[in-house]
N, C-alpha and C. Protein backbone atom coordinates (compact mmCIF):
# COMPACT_ATOMS: atom_id res chain seq x y z
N UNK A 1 -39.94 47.29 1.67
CA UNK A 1 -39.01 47.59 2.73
C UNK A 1 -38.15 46.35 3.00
N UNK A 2 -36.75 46.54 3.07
CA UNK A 2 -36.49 45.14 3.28
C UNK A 2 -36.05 45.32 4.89
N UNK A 3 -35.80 43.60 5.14
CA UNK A 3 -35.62 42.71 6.37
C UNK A 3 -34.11 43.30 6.59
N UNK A 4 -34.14 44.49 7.93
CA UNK A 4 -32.37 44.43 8.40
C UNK A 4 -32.60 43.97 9.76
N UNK A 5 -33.50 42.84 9.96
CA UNK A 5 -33.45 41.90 11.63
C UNK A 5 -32.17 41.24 11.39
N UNK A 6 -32.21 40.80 9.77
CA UNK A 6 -31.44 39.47 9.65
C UNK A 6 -30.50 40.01 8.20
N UNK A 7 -29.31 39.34 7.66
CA UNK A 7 -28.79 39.75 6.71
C UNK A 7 -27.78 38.02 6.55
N UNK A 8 -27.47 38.17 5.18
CA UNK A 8 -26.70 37.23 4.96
C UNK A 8 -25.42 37.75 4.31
N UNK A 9 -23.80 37.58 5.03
CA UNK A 9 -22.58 37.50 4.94
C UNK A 9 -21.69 36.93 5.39
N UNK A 10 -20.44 37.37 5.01
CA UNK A 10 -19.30 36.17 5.75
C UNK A 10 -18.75 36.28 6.61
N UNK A 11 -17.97 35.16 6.97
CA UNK A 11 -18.15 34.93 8.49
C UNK A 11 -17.68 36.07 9.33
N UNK A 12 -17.58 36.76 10.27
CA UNK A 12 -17.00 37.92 11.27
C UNK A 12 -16.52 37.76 12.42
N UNK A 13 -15.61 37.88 13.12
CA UNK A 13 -15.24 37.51 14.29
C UNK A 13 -14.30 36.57 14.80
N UNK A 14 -14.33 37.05 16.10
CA UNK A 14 -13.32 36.22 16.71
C UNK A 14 -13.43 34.44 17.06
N UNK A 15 -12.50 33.62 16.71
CA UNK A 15 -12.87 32.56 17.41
C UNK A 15 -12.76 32.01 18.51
N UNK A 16 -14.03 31.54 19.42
CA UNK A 16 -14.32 30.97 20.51
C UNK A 16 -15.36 32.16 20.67
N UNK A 17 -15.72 32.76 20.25
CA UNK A 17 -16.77 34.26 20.52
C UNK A 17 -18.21 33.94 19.16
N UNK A 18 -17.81 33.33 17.94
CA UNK A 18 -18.76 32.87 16.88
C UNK A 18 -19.72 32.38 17.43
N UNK A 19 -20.87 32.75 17.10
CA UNK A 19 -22.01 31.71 17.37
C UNK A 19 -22.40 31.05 16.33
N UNK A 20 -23.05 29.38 16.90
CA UNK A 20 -22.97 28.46 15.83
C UNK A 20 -24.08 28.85 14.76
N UNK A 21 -24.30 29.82 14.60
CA UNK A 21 -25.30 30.13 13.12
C UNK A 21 -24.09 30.44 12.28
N UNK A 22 -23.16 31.06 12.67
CA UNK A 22 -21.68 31.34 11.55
C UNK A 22 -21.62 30.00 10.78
N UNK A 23 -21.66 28.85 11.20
CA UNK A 23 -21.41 27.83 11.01
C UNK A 23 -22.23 27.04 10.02
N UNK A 24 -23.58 27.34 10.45
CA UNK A 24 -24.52 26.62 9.67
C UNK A 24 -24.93 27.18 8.74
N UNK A 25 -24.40 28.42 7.79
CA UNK A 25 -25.17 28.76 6.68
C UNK A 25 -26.39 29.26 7.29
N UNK A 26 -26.63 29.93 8.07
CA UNK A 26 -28.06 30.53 8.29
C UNK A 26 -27.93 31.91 8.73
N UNK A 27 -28.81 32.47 8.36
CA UNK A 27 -29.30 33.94 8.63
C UNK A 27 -28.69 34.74 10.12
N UNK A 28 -28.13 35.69 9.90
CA UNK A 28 -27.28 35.94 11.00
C UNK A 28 -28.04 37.56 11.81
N UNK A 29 -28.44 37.36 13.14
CA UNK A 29 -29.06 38.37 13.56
C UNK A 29 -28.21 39.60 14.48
N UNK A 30 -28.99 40.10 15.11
CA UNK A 30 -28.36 40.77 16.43
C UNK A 30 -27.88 39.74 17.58
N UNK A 31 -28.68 38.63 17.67
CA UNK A 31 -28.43 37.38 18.80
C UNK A 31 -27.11 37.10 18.48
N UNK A 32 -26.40 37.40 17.24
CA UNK A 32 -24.93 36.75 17.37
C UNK A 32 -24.25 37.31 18.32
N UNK A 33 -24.69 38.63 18.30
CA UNK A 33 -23.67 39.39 19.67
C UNK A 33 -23.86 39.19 20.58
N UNK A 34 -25.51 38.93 21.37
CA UNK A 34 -25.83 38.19 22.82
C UNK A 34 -24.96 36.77 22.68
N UNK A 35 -24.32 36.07 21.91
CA UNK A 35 -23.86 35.05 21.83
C UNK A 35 -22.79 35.01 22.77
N UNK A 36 -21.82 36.03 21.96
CA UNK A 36 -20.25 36.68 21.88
C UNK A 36 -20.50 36.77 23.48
N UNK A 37 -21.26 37.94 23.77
CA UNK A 37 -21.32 38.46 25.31
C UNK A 37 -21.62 37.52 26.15
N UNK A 38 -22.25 36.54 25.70
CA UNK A 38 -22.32 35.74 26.60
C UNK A 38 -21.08 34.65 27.27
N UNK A 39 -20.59 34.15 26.03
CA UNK A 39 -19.16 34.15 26.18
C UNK A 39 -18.33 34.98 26.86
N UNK A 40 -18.15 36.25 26.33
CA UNK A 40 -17.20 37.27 27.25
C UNK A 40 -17.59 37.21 28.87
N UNK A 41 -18.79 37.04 29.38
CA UNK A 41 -19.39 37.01 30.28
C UNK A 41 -18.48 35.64 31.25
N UNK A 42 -18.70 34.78 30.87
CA UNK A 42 -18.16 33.34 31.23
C UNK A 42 -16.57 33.79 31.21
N UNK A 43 -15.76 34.27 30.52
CA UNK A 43 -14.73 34.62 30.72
C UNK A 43 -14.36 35.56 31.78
N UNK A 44 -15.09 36.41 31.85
CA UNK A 44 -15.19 37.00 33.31
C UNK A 44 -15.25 37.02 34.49
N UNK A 45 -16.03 36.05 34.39
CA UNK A 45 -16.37 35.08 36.18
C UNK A 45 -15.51 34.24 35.84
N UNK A 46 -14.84 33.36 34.94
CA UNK A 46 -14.01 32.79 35.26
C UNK A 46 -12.85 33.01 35.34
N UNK A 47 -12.26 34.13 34.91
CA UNK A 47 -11.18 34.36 35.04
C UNK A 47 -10.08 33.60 33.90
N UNK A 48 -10.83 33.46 32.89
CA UNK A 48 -9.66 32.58 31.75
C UNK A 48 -10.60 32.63 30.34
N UNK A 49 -9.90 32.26 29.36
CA UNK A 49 -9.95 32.18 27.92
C UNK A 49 -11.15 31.04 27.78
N UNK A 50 -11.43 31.62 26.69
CA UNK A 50 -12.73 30.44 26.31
C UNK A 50 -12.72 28.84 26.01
N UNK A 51 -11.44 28.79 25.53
CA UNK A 51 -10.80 27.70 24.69
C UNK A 51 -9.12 27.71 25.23
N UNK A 52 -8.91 26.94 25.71
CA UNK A 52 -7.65 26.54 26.58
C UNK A 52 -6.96 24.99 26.11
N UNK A 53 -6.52 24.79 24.70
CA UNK A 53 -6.35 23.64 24.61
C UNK A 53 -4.95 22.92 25.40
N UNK A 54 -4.15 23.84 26.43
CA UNK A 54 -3.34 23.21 26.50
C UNK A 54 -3.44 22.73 28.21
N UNK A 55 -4.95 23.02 28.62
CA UNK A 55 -5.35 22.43 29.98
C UNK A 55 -5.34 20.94 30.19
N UNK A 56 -4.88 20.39 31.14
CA UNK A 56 -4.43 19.04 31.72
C UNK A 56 -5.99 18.37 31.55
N UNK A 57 -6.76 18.92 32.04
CA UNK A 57 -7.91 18.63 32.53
C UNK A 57 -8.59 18.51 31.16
N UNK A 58 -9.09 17.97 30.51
CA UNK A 58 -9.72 18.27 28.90
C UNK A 58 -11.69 18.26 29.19
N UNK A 59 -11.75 18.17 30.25
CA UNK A 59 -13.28 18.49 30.73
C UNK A 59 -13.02 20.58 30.73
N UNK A 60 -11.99 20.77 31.00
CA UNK A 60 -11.96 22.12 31.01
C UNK A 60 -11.51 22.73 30.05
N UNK A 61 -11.25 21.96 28.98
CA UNK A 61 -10.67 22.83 27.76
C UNK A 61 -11.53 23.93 27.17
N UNK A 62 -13.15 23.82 26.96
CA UNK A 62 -14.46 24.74 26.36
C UNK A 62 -15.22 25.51 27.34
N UNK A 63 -14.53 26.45 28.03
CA UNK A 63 -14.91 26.79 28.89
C UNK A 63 -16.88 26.55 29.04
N UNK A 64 -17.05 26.92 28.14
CA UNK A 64 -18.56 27.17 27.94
C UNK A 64 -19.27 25.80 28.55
N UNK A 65 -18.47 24.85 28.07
CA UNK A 65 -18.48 23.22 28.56
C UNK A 65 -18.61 22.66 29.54
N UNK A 66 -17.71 23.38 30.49
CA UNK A 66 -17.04 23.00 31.58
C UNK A 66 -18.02 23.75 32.57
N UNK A 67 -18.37 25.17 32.55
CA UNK A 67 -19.01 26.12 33.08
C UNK A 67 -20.68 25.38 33.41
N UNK A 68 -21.08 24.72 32.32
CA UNK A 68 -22.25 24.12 31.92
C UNK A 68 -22.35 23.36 33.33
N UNK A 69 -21.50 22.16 33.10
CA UNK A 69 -20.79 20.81 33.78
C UNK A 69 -21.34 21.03 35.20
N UNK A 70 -20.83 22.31 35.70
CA UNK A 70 -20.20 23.16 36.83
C UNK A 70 -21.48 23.19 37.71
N UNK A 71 -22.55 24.24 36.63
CA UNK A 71 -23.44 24.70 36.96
C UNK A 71 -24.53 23.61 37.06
N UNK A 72 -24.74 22.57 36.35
CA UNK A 72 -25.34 21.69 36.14
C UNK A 72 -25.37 20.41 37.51
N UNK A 73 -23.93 20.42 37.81
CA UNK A 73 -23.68 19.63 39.22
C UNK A 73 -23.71 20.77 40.40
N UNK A 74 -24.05 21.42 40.45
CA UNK A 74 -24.14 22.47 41.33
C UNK A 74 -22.84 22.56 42.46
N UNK A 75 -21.72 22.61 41.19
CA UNK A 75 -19.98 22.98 41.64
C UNK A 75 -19.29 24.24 41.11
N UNK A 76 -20.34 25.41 41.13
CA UNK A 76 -20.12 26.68 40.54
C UNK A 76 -18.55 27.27 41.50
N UNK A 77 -18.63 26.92 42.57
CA UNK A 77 -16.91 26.90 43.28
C UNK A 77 -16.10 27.37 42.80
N UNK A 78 -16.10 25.66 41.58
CA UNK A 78 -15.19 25.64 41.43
C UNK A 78 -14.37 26.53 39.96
N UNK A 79 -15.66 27.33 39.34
CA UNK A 79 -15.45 28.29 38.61
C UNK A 79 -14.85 29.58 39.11
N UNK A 80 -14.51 29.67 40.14
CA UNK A 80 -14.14 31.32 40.72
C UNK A 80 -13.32 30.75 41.83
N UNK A 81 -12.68 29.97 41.81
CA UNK A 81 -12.09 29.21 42.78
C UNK A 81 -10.52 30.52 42.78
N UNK A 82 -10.08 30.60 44.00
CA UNK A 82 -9.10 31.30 44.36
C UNK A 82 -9.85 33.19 43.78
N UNK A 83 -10.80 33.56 43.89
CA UNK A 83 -11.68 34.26 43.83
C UNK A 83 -12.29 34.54 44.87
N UNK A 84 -11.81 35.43 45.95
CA UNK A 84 -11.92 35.33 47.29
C UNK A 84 -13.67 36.37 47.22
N UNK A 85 -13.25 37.92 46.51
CA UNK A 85 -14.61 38.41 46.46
C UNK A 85 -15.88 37.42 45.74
N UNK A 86 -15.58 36.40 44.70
CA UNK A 86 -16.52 36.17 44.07
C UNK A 86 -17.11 35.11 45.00
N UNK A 87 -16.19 34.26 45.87
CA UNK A 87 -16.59 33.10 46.77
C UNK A 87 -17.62 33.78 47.72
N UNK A 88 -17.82 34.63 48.24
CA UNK A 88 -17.96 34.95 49.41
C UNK A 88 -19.32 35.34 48.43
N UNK A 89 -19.97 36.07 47.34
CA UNK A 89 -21.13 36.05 46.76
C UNK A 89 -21.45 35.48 45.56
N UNK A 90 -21.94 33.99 46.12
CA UNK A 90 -21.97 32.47 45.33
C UNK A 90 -23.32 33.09 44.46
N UNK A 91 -24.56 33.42 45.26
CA UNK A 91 -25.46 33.70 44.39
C UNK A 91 -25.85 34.67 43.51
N UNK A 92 -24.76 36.07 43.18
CA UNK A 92 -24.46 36.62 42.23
C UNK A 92 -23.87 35.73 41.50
N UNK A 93 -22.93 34.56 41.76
CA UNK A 93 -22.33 34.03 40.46
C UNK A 93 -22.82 33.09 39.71
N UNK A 94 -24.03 32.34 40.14
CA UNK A 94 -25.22 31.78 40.04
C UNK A 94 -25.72 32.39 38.84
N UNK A 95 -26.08 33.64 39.18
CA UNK A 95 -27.02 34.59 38.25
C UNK A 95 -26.35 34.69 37.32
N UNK A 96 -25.14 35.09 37.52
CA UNK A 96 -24.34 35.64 35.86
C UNK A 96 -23.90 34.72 35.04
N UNK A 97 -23.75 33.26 35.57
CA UNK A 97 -23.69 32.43 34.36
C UNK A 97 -25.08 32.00 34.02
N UNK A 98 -26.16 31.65 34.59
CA UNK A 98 -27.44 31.66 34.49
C UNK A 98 -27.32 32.54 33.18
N UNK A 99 -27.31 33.89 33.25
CA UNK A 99 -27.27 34.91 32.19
C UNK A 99 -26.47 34.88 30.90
N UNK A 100 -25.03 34.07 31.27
CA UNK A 100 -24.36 33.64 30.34
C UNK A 100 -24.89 32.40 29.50
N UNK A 101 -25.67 31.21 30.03
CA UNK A 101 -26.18 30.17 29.74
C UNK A 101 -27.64 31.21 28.67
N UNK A 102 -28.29 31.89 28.97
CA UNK A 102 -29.31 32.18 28.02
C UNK A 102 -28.63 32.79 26.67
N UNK A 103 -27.51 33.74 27.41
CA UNK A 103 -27.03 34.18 25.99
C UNK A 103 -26.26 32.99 25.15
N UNK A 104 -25.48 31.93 25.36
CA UNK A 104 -25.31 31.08 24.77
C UNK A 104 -25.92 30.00 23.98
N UNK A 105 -27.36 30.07 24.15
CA UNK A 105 -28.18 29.38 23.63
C UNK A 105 -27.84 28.96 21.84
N UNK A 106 -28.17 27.46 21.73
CA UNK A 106 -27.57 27.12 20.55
C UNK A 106 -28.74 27.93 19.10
N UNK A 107 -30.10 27.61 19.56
CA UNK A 107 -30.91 28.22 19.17
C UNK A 107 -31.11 30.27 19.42
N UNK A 108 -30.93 31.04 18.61
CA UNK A 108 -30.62 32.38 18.98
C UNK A 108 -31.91 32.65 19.22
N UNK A 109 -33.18 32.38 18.51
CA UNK A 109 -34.31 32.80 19.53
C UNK A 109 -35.14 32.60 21.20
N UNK A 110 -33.62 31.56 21.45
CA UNK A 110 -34.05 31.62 22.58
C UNK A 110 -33.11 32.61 23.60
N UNK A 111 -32.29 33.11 22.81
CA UNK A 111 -30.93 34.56 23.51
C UNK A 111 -31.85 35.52 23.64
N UNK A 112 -31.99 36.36 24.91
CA UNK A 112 -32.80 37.54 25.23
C UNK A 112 -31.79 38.09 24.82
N UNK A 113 -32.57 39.23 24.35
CA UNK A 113 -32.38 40.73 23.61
C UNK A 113 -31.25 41.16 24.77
N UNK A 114 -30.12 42.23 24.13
CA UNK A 114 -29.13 42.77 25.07
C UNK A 114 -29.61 43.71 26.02
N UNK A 115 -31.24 44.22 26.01
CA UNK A 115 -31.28 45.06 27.10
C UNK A 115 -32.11 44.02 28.08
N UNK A 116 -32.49 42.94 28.02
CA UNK A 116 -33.28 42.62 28.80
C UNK A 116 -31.84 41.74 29.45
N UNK A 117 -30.49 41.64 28.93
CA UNK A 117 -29.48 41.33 29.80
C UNK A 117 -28.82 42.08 30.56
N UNK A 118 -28.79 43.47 30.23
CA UNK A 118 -28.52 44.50 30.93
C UNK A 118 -29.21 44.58 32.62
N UNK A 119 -30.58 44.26 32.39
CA UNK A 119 -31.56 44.09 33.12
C UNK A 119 -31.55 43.33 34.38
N UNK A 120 -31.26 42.11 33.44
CA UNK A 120 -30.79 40.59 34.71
C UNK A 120 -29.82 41.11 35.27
N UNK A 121 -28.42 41.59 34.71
CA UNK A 121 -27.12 41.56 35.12
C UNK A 121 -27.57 42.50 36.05
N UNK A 122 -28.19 43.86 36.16
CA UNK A 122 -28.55 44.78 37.09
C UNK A 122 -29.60 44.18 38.33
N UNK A 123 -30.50 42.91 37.83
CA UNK A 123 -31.33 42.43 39.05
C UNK A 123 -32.25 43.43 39.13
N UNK A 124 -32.43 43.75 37.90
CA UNK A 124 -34.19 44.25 37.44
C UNK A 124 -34.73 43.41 37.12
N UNK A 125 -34.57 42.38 36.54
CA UNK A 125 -35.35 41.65 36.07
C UNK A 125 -34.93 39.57 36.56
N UNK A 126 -35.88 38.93 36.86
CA UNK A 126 -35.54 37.73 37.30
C UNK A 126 -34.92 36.89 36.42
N UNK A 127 -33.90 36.19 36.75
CA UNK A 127 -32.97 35.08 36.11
C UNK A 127 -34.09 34.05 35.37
N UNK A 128 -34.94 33.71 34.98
CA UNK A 128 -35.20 31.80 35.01
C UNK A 128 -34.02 31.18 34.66
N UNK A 129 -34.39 29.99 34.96
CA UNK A 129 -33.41 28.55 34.87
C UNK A 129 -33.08 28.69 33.13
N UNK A 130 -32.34 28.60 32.78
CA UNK A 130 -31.62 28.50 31.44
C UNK A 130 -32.28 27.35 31.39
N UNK A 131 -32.62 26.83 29.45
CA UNK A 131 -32.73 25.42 29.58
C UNK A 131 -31.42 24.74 29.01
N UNK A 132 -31.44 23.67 28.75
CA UNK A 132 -30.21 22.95 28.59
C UNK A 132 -29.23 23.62 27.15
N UNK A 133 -28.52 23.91 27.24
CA UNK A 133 -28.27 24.40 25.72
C UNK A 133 -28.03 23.20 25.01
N UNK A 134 -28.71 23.15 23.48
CA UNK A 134 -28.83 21.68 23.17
C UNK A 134 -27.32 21.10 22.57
N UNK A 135 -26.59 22.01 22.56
CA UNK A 135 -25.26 21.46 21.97
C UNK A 135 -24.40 20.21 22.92
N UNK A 136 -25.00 20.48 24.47
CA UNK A 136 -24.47 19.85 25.65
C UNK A 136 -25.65 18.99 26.31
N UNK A 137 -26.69 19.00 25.58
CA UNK A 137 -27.82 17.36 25.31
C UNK A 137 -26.67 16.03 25.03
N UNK A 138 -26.14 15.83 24.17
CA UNK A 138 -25.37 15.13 23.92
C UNK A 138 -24.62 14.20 24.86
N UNK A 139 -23.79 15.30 25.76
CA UNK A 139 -22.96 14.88 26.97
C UNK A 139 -23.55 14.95 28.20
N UNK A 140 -24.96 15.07 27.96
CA UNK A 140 -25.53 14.28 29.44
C UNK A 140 -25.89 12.74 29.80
């Protein structure tokens, strides 16, 4: 019987949505799409493109980066800023990048499965603390 968890082909997708297994020559799963969504996710609450190279600010150019930054100094604000409904419920926005941070994970076995994100996003199931995604080890 063979293995369809995992398959090997070329590359697919959009860029700023790839997850870094596209990159590395390695085995490409279902987690690429918790990747993507997780991304799309971050674009959502923030209200902008993933990759913005022509922002003043170059801490804000990767969204994913910046979002990290955000959440990490506990200045999530300033992600939904002029976001009058989203200001007013800080700890839904907490959760959904929380949710975005697992699906981004640099490692895909650590991306929960898309229904157990369905789950969080609904507040069936509890957030934990994302751990650091290791791509942004670096810039701490």
């Amino acid at each position: 019987m063979t293995d369809q968890t995992r398959t090997l082909t070329g590359v697919r997708g959009t860029k700023g949505y790839l997850a870094p297994e596209w990159f590395r020559n390695m085995p490409v799963s279902v987690k690429v799409d918790v990747y993507s969504f997780g991304i799309l996710l971050l674009e959502l609450i923030c209200c902008r493109k993933s990759c913005d190279f022509e922002m003043v600010d170059e801490a804000r150019m990767v969204l994913s980066d910046w979002v990290y930054d955000c959440y990490h100094e506990d200045r999530l604000d300033e992600i939904v800023e002029g976001d009058e409904e989203a200001t007013e419920d800080m700890e839904r926005v907490r959760r959904f990048v929380m949710i975005a941070m697992w699906c981004i994970q640099e490692d895909p076995s650590l991306r929960p499965p898309m229904k157990k994100v369905a789950q969080m996003l609904d507040g069936a199931v509890e957030v934990a603390i994302p751990p650091v995604p290791s791509s942004f080890i670096s810039s701490l």
